[in-house]
PDB file of N, CA and C in Angstrom:
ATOM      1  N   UNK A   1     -13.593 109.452-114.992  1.00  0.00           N
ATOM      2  CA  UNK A   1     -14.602 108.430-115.086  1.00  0.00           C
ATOM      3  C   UNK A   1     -15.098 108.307-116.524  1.00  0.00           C
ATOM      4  N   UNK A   2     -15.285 109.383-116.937  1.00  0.00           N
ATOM      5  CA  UNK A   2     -15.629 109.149-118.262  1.00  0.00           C
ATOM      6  C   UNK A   2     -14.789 108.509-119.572  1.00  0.00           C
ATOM      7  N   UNK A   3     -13.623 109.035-119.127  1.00  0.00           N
ATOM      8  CA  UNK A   3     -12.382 107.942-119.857  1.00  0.00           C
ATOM      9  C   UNK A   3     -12.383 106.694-119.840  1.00  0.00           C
ATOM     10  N   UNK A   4     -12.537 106.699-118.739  1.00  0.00           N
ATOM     11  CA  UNK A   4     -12.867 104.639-118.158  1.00  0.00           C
ATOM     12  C   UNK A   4     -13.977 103.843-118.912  1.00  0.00           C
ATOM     13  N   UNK A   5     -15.134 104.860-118.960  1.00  0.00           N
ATOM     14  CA  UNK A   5     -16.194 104.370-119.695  1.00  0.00           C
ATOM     15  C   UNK A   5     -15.851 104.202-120.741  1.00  0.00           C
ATOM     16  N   UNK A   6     -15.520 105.551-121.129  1.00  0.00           N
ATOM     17  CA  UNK A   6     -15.114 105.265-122.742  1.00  0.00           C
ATOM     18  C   UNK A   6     -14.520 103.809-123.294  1.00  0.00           C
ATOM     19  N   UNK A   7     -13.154 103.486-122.436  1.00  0.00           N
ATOM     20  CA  UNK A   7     -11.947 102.754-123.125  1.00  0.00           C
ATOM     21  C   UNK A   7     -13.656 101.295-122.655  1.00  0.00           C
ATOM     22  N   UNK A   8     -13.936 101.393-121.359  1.00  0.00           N
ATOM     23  CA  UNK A   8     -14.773  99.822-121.150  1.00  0.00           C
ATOM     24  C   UNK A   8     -15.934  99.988-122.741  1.00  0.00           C
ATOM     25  N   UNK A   9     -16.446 100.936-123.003  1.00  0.00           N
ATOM     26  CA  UNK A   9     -17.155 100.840-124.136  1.00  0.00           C
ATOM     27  C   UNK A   9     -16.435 100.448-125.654  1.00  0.00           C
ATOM     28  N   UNK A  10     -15.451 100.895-126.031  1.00  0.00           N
ATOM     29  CA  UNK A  10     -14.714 100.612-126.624  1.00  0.00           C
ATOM     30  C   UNK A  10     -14.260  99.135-126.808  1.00  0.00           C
ATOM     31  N   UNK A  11     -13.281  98.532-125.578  1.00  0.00           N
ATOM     32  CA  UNK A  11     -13.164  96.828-125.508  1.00  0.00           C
ATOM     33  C   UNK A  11     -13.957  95.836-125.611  1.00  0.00           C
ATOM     34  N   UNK A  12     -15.191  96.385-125.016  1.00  0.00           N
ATOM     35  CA  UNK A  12     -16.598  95.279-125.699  1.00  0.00           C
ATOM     36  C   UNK A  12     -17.262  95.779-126.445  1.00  0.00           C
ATOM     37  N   UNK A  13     -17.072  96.534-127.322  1.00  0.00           N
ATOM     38  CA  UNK A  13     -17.642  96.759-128.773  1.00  0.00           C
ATOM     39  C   UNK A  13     -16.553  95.658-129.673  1.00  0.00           C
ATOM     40  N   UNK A  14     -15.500  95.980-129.127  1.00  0.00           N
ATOM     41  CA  UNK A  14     -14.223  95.441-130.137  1.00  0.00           C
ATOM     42  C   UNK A  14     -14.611  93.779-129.669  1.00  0.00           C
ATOM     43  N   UNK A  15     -15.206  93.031-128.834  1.00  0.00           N
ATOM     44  CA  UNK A  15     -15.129  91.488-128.610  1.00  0.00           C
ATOM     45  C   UNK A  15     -16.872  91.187-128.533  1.00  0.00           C
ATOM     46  N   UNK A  16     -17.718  92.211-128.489  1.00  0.00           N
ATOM     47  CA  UNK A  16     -18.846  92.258-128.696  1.00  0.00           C
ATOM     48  C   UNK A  16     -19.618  92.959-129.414  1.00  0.00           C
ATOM     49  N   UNK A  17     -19.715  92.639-130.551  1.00  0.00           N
ATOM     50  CA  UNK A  17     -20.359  93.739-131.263  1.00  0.00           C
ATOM     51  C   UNK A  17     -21.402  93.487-131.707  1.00  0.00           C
ATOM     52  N   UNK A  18     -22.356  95.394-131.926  1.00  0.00           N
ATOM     53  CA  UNK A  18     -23.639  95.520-131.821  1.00  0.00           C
ATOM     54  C   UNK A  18     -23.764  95.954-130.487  1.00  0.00           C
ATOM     55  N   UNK A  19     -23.217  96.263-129.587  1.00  0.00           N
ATOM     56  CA  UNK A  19     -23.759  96.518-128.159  1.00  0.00           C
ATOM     57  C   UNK A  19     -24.586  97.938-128.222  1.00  0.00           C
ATOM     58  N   UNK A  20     -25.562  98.203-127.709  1.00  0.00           N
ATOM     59  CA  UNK A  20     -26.499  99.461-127.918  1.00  0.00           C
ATOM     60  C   UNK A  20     -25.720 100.486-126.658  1.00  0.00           C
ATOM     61  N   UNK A  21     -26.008  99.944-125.701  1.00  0.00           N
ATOM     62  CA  UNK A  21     -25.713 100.671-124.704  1.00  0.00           C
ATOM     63  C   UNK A  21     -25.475  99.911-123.304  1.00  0.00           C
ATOM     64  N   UNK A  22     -24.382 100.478-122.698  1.00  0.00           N
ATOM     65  CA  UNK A  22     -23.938 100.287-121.420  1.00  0.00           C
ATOM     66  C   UNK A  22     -24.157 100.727-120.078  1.00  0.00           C
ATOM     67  N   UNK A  23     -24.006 100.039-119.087  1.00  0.00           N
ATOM     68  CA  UNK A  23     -24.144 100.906-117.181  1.00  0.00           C
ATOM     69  C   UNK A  23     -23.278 100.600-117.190  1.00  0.00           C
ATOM     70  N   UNK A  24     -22.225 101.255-117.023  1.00  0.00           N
ATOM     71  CA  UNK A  24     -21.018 101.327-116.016  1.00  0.00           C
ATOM     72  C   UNK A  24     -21.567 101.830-114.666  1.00  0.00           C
ATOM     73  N   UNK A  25     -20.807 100.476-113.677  1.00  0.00           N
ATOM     74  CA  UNK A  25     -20.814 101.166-111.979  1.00  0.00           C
ATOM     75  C   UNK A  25     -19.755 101.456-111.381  1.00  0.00           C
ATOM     76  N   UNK A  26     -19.006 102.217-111.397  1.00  0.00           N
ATOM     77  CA  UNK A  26     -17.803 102.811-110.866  1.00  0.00           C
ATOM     78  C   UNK A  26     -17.984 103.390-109.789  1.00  0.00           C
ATOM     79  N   UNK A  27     -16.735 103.827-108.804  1.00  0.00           N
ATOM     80  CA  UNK A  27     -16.627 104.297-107.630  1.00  0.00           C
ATOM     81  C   UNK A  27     -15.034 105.336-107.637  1.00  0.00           C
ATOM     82  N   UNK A  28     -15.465 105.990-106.584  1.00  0.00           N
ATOM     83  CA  UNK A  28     -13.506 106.533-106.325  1.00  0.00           C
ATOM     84  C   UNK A  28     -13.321 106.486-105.156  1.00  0.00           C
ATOM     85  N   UNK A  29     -12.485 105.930-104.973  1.00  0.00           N
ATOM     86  CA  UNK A  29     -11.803 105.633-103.637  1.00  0.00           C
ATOM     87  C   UNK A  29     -11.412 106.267-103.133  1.00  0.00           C
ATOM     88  N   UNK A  30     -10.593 106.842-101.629  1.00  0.00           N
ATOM     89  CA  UNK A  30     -10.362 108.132-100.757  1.00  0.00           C
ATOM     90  C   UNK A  30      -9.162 108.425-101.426  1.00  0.00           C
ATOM     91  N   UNK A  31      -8.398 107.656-101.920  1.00  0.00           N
ATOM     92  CA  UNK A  31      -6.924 107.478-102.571  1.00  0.00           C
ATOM     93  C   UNK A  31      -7.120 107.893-104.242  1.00  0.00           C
ATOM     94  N   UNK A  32      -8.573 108.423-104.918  1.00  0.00           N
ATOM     95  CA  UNK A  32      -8.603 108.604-106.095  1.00  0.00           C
ATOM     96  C   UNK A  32      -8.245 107.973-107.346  1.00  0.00           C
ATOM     97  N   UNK A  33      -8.684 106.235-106.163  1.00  0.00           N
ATOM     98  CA  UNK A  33      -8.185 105.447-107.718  1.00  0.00           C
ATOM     99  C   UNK A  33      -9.820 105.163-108.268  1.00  0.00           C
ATOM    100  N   UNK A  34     -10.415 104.667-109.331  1.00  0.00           N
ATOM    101  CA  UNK A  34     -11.026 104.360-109.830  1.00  0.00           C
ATOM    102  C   UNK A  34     -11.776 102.986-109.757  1.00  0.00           C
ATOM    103  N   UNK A  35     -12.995 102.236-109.150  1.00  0.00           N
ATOM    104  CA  UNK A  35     -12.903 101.094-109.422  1.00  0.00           C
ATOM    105  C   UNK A  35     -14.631 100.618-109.790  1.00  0.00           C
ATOM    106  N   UNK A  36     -14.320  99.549-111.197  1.00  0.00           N
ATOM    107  CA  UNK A  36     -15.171  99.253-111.451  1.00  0.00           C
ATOM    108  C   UNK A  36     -16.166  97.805-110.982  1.00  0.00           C
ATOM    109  N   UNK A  37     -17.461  98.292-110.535  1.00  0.00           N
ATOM    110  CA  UNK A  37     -18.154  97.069-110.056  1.00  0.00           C
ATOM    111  C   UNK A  37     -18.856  96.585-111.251  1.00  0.00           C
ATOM    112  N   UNK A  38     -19.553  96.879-111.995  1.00  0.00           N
ATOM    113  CA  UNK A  38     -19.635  95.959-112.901  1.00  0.00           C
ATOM    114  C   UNK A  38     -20.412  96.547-114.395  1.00  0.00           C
ATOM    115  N   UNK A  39     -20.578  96.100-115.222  1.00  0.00           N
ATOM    116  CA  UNK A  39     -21.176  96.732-116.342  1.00  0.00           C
ATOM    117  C   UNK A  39     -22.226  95.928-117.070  1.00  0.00           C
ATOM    118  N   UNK A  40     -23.206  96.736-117.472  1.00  0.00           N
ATOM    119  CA  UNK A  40     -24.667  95.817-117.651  1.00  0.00           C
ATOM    120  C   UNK A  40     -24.605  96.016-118.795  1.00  0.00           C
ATOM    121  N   UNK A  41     -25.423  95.536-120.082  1.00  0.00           N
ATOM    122  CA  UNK A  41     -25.965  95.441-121.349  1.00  0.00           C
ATOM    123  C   UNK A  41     -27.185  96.232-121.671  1.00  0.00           C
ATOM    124  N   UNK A  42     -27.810  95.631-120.467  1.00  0.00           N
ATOM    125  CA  UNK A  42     -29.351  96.724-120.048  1.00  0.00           C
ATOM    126  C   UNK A  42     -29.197  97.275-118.679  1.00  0.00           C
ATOM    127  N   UNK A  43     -28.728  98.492-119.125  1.00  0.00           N
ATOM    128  CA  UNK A  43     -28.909  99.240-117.591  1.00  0.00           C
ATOM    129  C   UNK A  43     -30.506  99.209-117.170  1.00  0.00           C
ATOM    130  N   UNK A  44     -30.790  99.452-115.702  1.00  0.00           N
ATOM    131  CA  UNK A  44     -31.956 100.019-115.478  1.00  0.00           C
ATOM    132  C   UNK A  44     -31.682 101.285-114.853  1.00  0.00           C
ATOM    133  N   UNK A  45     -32.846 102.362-115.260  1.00  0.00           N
ATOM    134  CA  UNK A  45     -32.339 103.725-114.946  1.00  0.00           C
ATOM    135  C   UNK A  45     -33.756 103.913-113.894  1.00  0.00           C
ATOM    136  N   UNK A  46     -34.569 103.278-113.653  1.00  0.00           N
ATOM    137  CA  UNK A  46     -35.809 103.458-112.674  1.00  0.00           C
ATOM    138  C   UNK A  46     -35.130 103.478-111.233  1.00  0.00           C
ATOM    139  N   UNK A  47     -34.402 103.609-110.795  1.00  0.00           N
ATOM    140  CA  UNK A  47     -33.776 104.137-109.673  1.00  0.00           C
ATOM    141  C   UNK A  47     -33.926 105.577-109.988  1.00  0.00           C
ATOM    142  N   UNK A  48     -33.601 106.702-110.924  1.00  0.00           N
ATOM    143  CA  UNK A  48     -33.201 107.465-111.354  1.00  0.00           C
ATOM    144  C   UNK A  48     -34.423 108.445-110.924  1.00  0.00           C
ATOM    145  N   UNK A  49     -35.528 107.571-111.704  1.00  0.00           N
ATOM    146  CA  UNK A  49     -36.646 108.266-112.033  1.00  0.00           C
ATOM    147  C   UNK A  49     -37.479 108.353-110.525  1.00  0.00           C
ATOM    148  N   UNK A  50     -36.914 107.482-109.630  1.00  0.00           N
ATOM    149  CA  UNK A  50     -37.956 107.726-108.426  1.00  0.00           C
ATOM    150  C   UNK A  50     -37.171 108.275-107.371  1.00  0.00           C
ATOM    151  N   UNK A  51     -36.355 109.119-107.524  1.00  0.00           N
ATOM    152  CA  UNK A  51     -35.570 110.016-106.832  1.00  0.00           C
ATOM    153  C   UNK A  51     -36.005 111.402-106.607  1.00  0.00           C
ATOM    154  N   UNK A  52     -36.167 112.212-105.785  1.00  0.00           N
ATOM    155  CA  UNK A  52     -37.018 113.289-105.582  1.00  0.00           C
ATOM    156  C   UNK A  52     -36.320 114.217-106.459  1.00  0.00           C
ATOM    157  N   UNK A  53     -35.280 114.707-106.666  1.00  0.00           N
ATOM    158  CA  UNK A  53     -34.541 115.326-107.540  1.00  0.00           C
ATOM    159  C   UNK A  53     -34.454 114.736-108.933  1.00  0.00           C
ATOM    160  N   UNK A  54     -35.025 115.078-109.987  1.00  0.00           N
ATOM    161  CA  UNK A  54     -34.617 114.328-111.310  1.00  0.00           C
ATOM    162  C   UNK A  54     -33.599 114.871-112.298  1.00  0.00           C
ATOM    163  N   UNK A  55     -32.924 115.157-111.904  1.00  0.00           N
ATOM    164  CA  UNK A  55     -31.481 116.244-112.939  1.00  0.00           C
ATOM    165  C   UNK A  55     -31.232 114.847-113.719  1.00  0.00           C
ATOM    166  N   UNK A  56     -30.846 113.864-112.723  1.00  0.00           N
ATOM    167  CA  UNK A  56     -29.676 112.959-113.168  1.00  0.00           C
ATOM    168  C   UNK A  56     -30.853 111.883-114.207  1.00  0.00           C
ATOM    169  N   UNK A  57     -31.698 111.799-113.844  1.00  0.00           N
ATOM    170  CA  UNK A  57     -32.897 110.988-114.823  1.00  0.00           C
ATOM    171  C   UNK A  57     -33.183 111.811-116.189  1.00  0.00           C
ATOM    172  N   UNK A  58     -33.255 112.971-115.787  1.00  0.00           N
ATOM    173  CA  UNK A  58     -33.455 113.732-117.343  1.00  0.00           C
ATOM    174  C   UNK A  58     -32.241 113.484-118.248  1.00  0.00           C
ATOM    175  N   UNK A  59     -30.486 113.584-117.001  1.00  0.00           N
ATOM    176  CA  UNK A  59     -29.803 113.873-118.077  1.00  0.00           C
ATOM    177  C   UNK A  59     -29.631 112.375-118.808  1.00  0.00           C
ATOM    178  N   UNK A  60     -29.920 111.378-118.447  1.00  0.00           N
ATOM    179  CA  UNK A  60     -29.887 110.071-118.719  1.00  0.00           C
ATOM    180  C   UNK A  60     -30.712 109.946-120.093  1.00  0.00           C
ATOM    181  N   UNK A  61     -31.917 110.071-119.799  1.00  0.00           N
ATOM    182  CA  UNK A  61     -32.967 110.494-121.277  1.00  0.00           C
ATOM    183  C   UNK A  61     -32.357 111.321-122.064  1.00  0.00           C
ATOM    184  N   UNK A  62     -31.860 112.201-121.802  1.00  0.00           N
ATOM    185  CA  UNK A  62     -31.397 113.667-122.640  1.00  0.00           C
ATOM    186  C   UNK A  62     -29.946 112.722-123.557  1.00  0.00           C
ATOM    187  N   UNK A  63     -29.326 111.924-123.174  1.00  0.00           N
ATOM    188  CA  UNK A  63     -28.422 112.151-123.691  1.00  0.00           C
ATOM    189  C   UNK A  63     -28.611 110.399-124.390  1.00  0.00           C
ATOM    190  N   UNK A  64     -29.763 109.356-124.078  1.00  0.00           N
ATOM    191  CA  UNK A  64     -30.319 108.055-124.374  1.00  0.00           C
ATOM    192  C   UNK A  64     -30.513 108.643-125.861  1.00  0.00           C
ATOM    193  N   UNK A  65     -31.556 109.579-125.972  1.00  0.00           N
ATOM    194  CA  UNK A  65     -31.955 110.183-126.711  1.00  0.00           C
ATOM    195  C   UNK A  65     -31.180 110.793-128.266  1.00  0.00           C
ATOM    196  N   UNK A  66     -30.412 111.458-127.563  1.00  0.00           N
ATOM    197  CA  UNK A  66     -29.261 111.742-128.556  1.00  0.00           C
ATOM    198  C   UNK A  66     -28.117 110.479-129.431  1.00  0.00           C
ATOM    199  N   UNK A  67     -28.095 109.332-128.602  1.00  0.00           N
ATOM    200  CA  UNK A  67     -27.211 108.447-129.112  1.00  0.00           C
ATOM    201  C   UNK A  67     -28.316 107.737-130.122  1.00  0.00           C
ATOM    202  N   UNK A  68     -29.784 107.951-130.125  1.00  0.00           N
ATOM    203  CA  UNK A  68     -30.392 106.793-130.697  1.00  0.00           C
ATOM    204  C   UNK A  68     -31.046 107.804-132.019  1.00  0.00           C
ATOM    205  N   UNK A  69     -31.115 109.155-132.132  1.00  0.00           N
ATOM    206  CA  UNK A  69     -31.327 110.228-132.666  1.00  0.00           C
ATOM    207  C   UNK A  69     -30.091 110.048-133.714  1.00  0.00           C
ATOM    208  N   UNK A  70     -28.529 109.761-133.304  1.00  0.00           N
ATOM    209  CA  UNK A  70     -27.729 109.763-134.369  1.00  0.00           C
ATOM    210  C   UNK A  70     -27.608 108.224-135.317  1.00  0.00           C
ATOM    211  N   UNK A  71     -28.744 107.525-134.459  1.00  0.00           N
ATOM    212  CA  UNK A  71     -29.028 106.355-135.643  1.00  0.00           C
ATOM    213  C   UNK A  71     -29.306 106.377-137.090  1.00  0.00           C
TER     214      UNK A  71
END
């Protein structure tokens, strides 16, 4: 999955550029193929944050953080 992101981050940097940041929505299928539903410009991550468990909201910040830190 993360490959996928990668190469989709990659192709619209290369036909869109300036893009800050991406949502990729991906899935895997029972058959382990890969498939993408769609990709935002502005993710929203407030799903994240109102989840009783917050691992996946921190690591979202934790790592928002770091890409805008190497600005």
């Amino acid at each position: 999955m993360y490959a996928v992101s990668k190469e989709i981050a990659k192709t619209l940097n290369r036909r869109f550029t300036g893009l800050k940041e991406l949502g990729v929505d991906l899935t895997v299928d029972r058959n382990g193929k890969i498939w993408i539903f769609e990709v935002n410009t502005s993710p929203v991550i407030k799903l994240f944050k109102s989840l009783k468990d917050k691992t996946a909201y921190q690591q979202i910040n934790q790592i928002r953080y770091q890409m805008f830190a190497k600005r």
